[in-house]
Protein backbone atom coordinates (compact mmCIF):
# COMPACT_ATOMS: atom_id res chain seq x y z
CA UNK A 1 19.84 -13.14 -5.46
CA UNK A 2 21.29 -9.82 -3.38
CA UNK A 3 19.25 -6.61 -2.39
CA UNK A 4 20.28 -3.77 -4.38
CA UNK A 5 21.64 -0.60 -3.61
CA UNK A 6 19.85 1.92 -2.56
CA UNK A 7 20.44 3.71 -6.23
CA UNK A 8 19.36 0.95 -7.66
CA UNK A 9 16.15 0.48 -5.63
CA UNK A 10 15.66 4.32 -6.47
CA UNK A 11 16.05 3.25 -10.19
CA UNK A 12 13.62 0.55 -10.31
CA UNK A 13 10.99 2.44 -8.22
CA UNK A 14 10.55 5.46 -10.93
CA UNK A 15 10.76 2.89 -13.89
CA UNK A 16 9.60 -0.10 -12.94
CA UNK A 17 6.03 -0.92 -13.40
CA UNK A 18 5.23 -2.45 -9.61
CA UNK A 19 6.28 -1.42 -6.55
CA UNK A 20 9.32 -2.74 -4.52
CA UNK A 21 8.79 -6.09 -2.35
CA UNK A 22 10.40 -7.97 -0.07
CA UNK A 23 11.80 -10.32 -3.17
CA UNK A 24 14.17 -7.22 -3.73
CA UNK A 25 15.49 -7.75 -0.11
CA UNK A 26 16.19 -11.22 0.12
CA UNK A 27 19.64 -12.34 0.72
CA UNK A 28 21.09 -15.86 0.18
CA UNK A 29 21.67 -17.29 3.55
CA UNK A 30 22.50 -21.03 5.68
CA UNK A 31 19.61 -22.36 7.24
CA UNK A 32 19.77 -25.28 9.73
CA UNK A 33 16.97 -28.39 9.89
CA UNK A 34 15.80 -29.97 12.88
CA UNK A 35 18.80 -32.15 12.79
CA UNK A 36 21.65 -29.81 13.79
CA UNK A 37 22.23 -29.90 17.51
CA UNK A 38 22.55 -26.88 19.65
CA UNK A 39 26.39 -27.29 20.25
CA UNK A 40 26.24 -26.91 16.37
CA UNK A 41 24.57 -24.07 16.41
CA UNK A 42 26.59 -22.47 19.24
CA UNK A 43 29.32 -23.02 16.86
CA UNK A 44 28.29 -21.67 13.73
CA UNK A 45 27.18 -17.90 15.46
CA UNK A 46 30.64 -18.40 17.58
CA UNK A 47 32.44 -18.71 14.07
CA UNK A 48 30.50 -16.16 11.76
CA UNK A 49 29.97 -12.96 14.60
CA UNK A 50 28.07 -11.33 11.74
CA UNK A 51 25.21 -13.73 11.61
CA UNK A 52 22.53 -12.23 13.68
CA UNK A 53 20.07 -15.23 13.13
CA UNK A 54 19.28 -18.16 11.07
CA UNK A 55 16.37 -20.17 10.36
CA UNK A 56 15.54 -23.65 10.26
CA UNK A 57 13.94 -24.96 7.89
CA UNK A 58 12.06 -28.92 7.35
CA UNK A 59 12.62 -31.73 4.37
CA UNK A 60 10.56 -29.10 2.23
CA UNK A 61 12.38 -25.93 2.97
CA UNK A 62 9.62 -24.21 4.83
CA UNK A 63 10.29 -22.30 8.02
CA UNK A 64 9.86 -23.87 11.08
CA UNK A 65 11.42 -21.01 13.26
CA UNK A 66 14.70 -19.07 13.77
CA UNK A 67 17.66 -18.95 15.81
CA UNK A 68 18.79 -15.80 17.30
CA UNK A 69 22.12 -15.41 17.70
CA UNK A 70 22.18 -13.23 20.88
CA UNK A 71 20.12 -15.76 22.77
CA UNK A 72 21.63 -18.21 21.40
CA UNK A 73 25.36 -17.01 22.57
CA UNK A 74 23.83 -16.35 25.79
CA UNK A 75 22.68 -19.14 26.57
CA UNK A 76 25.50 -21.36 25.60
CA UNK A 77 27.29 -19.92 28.65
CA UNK A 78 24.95 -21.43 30.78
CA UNK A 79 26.33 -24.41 33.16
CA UNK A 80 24.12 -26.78 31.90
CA UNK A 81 23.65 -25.76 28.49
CA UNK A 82 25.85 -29.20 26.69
CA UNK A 83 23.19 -31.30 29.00
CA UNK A 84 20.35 -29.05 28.73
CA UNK A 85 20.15 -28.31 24.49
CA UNK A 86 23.65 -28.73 23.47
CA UNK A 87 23.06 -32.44 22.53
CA UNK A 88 19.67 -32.19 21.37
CA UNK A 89 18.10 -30.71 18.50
CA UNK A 90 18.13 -26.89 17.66
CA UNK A 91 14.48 -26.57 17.60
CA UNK A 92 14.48 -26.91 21.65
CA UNK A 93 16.13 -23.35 20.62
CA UNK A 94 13.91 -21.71 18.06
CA UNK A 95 11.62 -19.21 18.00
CA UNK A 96 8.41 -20.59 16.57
CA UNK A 97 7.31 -17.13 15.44
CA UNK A 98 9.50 -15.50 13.46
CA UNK A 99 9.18 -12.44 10.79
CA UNK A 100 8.55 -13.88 7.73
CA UNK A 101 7.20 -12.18 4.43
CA UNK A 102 5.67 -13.72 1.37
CA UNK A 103 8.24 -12.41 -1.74
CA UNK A 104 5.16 -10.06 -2.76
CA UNK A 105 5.02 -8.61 0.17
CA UNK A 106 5.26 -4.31 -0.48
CA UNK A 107 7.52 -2.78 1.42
CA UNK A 108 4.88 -0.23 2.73
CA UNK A 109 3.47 -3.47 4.54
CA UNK A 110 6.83 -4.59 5.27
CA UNK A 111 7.54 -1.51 7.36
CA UNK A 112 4.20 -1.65 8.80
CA UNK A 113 5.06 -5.12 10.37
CA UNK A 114 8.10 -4.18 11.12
CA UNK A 115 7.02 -0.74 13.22
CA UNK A 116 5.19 -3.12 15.60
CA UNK A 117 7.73 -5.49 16.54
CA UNK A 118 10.06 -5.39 20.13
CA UNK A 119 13.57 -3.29 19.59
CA UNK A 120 14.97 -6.51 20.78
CA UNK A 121 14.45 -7.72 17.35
CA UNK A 122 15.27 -5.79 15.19
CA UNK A 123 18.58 -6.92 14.67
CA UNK A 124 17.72 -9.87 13.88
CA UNK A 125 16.34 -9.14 10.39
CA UNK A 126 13.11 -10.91 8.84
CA UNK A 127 12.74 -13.89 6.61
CA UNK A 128 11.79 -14.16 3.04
CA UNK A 129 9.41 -16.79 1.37
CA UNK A 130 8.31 -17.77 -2.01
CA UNK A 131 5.18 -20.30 -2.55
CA UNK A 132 5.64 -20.99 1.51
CA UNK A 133 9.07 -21.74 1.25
CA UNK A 134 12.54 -20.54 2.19
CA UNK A 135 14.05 -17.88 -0.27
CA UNK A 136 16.40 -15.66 1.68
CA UNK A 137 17.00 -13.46 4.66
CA UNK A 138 16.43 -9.47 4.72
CA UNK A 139 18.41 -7.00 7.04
CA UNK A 140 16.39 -4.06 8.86
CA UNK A 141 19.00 -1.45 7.57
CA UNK A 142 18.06 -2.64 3.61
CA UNK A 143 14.35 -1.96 4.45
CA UNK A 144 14.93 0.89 5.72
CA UNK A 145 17.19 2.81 2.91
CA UNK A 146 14.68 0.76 0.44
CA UNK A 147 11.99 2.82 2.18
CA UNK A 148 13.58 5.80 1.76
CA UNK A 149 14.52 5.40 -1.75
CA UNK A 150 10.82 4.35 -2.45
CA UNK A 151 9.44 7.83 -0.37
CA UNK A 152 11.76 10.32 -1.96
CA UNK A 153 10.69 8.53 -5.46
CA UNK A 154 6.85 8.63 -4.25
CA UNK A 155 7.57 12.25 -3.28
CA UNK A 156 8.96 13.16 -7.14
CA UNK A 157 5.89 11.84 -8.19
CA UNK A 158 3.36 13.37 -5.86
CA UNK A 159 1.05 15.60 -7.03
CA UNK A 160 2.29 18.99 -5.34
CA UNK A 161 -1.07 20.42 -4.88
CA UNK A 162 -2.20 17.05 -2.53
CA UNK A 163 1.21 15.18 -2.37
CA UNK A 164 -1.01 12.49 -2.75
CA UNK A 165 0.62 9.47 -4.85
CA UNK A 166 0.66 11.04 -8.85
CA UNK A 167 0.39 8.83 -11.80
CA UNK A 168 2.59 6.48 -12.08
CA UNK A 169 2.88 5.31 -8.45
CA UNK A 170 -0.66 4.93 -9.38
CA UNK A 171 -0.44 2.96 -12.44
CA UNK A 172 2.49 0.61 -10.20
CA UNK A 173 -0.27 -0.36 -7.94
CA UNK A 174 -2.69 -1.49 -10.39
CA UNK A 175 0.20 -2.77 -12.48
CA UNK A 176 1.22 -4.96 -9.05
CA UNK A 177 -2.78 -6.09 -8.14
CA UNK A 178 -3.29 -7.46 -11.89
CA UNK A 179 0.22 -9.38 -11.87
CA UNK A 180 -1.00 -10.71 -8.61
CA UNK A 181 -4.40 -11.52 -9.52
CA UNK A 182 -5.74 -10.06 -6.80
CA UNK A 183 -9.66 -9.07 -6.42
CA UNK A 184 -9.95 -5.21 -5.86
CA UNK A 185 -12.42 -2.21 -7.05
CA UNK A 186 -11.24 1.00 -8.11
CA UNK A 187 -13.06 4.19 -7.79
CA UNK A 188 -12.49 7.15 -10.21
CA UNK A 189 -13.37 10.18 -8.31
CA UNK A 190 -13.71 14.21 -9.58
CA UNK A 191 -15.71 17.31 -8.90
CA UNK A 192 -19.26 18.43 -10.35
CA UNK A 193 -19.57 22.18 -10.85
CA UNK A 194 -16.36 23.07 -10.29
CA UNK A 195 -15.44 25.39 -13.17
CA UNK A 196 -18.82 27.96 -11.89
CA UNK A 197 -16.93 27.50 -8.12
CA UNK A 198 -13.24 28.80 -9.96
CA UNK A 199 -15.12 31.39 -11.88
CA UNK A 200 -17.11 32.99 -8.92
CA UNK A 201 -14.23 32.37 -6.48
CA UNK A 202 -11.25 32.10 -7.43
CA UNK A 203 -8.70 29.62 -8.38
CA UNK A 204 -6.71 29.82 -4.89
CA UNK A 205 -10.76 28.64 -3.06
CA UNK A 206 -10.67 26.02 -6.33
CA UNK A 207 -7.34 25.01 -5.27
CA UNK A 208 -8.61 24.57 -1.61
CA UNK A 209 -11.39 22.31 -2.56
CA UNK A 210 -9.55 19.60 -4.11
CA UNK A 211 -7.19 20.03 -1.23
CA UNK A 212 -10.10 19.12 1.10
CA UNK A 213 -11.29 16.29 -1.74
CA UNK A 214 -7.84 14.50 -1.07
CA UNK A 215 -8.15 15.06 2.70
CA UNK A 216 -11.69 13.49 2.74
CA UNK A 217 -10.64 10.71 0.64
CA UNK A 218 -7.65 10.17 2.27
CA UNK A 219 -9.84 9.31 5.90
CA UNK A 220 -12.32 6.95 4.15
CA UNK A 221 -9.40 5.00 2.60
CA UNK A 222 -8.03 1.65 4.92
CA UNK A 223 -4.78 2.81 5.83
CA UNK A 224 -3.51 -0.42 4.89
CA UNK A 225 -5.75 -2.16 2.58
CA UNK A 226 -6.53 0.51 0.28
CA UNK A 227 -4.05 2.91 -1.98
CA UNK A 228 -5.39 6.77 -2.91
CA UNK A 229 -4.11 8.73 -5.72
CA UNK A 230 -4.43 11.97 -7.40
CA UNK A 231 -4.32 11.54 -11.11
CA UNK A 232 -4.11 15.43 -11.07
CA UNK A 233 -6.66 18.19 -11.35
CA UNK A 234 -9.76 17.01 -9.60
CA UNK A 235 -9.58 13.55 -10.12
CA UNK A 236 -8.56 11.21 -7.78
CA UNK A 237 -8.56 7.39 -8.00
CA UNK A 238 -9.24 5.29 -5.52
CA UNK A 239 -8.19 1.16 -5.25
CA UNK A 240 -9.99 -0.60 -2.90
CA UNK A 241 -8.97 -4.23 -1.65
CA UNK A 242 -10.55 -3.43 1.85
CA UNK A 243 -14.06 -5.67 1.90
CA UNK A 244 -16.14 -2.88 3.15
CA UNK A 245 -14.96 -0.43 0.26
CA UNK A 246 -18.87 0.72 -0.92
CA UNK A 247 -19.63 2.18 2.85
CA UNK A 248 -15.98 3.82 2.47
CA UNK A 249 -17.52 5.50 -0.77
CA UNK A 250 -20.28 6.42 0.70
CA UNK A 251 -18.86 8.07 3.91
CA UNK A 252 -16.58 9.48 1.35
CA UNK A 253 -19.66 11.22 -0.47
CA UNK A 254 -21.13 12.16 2.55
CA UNK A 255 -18.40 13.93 4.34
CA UNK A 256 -17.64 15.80 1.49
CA UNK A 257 -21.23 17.05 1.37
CA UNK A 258 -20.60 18.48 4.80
CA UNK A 259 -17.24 19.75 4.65
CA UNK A 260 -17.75 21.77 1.68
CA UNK A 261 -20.66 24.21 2.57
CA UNK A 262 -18.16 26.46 4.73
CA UNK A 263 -16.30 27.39 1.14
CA UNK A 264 -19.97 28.67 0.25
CA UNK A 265 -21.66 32.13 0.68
CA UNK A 266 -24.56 31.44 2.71
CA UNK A 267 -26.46 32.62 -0.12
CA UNK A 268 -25.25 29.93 -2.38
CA UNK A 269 -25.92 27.43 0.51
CA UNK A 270 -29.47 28.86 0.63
CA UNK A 271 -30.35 28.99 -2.97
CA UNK A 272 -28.55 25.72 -3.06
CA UNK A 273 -25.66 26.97 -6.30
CA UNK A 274 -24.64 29.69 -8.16
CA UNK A 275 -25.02 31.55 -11.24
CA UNK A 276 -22.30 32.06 -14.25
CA UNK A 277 -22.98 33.36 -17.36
CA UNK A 278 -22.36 31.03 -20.29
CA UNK A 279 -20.19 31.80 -23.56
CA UNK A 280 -23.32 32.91 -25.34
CA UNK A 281 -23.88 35.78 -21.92
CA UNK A 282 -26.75 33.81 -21.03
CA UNK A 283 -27.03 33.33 -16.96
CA UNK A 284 -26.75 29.39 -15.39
CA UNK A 285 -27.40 28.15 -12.60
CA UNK A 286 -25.28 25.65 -11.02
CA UNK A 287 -25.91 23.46 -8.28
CA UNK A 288 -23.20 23.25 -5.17
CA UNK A 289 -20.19 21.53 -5.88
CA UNK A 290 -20.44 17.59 -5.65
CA UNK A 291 -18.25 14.77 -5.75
CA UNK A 292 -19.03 12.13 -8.27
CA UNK A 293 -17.28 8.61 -8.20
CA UNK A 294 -17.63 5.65 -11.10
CA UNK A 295 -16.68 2.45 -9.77
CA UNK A 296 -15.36 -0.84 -11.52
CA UNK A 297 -15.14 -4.14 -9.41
CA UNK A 298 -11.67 -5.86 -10.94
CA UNK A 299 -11.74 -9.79 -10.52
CA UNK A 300 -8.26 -11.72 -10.72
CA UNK A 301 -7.87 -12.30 -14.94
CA UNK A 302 -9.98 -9.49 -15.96
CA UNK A 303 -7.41 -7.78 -17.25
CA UNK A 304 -3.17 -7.32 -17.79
CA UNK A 305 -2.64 -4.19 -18.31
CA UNK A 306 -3.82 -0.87 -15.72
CA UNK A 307 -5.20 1.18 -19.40
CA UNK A 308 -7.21 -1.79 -20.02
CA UNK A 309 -9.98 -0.70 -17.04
CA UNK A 310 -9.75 2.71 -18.13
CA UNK A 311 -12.99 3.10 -20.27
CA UNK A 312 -15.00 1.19 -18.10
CA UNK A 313 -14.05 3.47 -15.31
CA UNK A 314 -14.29 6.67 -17.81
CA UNK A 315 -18.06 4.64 -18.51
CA UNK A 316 -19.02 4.26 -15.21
CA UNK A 317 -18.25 7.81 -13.76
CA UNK A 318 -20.14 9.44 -16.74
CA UNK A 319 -23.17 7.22 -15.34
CA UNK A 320 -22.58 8.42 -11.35
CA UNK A 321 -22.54 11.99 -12.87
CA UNK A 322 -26.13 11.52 -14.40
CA UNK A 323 -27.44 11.60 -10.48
CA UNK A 324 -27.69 15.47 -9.20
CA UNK A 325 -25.49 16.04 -6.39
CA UNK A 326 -22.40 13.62 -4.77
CA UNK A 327 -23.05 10.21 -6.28
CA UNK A 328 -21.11 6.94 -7.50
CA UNK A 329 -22.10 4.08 -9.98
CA UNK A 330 -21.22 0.66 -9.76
CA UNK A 331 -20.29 -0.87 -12.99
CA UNK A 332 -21.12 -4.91 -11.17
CA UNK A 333 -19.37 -6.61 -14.17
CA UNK A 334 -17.10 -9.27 -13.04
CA UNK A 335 -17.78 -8.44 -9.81
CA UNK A 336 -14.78 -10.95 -8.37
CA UNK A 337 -14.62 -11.50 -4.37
CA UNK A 338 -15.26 -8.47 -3.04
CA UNK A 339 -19.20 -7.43 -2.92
């Protein structure tokens, strides 16, 4: 178990098909149980001056808290440190809250964490954990050259119009939720009358409008929770694990509504669409553009494989685009924990 380079985490990003944890940043490394002393301690960071911390761990290897170095080494040149905590056991010493991440942990949430925490800390790394227990310890410069790696990947595969995540970041994501069996919806999102919009305007205005689709998207998303992506064209999809995901769509729909009447003629606005003629020369009339969104709720075991949710999303969006005007449709199958 050792944390790759940052080629290699480069590598596996483009062709692997889930997206880098914290499992690829775990290092092997000592822990300490309750039973070490603090004079031992003392003496293992005086002996090994590249061990920034260590944690300690109980009878079934989970964490209990770590042991910094630098406060450690500090305080052992205290007067009273051998009668104080020297003799007794190292947890007098520990921090009780460490950094710890679950081996599944993304490193987009990883860095997230990690963006919040005291400079004081950073040195001292984070700690890794599979099923709740002890796996390995990470180093703040290997998250952040895995980062990298990961963003100059994600930006190879953005789509250039939106530099929104492209396909296959997208398919990773889904690929990672199903592995985890984790509950989550996914919303399949593209444009109503938007070949009349190209003809009468242009493609550059075209262009402009799915730039504004990924911008309104984008805001309606959870930062954190949720994962956009533009499939290319205008379709988008969006993968919701963020509980209140259906008012999310609907702000989505709504915003859109509003945003989009300044790329209209106020003729258009007030006749409420356009007219194109048709391949047979006969005249049209469309209504404004609209954004239409068909929704699938995913439960954990529905399904292994991303392509596997593709026609009931392809299904579902054909239904939301029965409705005049920005709509969505819920396929409810399987609707798993989030209603």
């Amino acid at each position: 178990m050792s944390p790759h380079s940052t080629d290699d985490l480069a590598a596996k990003s483009m062709h692997s098909t889930s997206p880098l944890t914290a499992r690829e940043l775990a290092r092997p490394q000592a822990t300490v149980d309750a039973t070490v002393t603090g004079n031992q301690v003392l003496k293992i960071f005086h002996d090994d001056p590249s061990l920034n911390a260590m944690a300690v761990v109980d009878s079934r290897m989970e964490i209990m808290g770590v042991l910094r170095a630098q406060h450690i080494l500090r305080r052992g040149t205290e007067f009273f440190f051998h009668e104080l905590d020297g003799r007794h056991s190292c947890v007098r010493l520990m921090d009780t809250r460490p950094l710890v991440f679950d081996v599944e942990t993304p490193l987009f949430e990883m860095s997230k964490a990690v963006a919040e925490l005291d400079d004081r800390l950073l040195s001292d790394g984070f700690l890794v954990t599979e099923h709740r227990r002890y796996l390995g310890a990470g180093r703040m410069t290997d998250l952040i050259k895995a980062v990298t790696a990961q963003q100059l990947v994600a930006a190879r595969h953005a789509n250039p119009l939106t530099l929104l995540p492209g396909n296959l970041p997208i398919e990773q994501h889904l690929h990672h939720l199903l592995k985890n069996r984790t509950a989550f919806v996914v919303g399949y999102f593209d444009l109503d009358n938007f070949k009349p919009f190209n003809d009468v305007y242009g493609y550059a205005a075209g262009d402009e409008i799915i730039r504004l689709t990924g911008r309104v998207l984008e805001q309606a998303i959870h930062p954190v929770w949720d994962f956009l992506g533009h499939i290319g064209g205008d379709d988008f999809m969006a993968i919701f694990c963020s509980q209140d995901w259906e008012h999310r769509v609907q702000c989505a729909l709504g915003q859109f509504d509003e945003s989009v009447k300044p790329h209209f003629s106020s003729v258009h606005l007030a006749e409420g669409g356009l007219v194109t003629n048709n391949r047979q020369g006969v005249e049209v009339f469309h209504g404004l553009v609209a954004l239409s969104a068909g929704i699938v709720k995913v439960a954990p075991g529905d399904y292994t494989w991303p392509s596997e949710i593709s026609p009931r999303l392809a299904e579902a969006k054909k239904q939301a685009k029965l409705t005049p005007g920005s709509s969505y449709f819920v396929d409810r199958r399987n609707a798993g924990k989030l209603s």
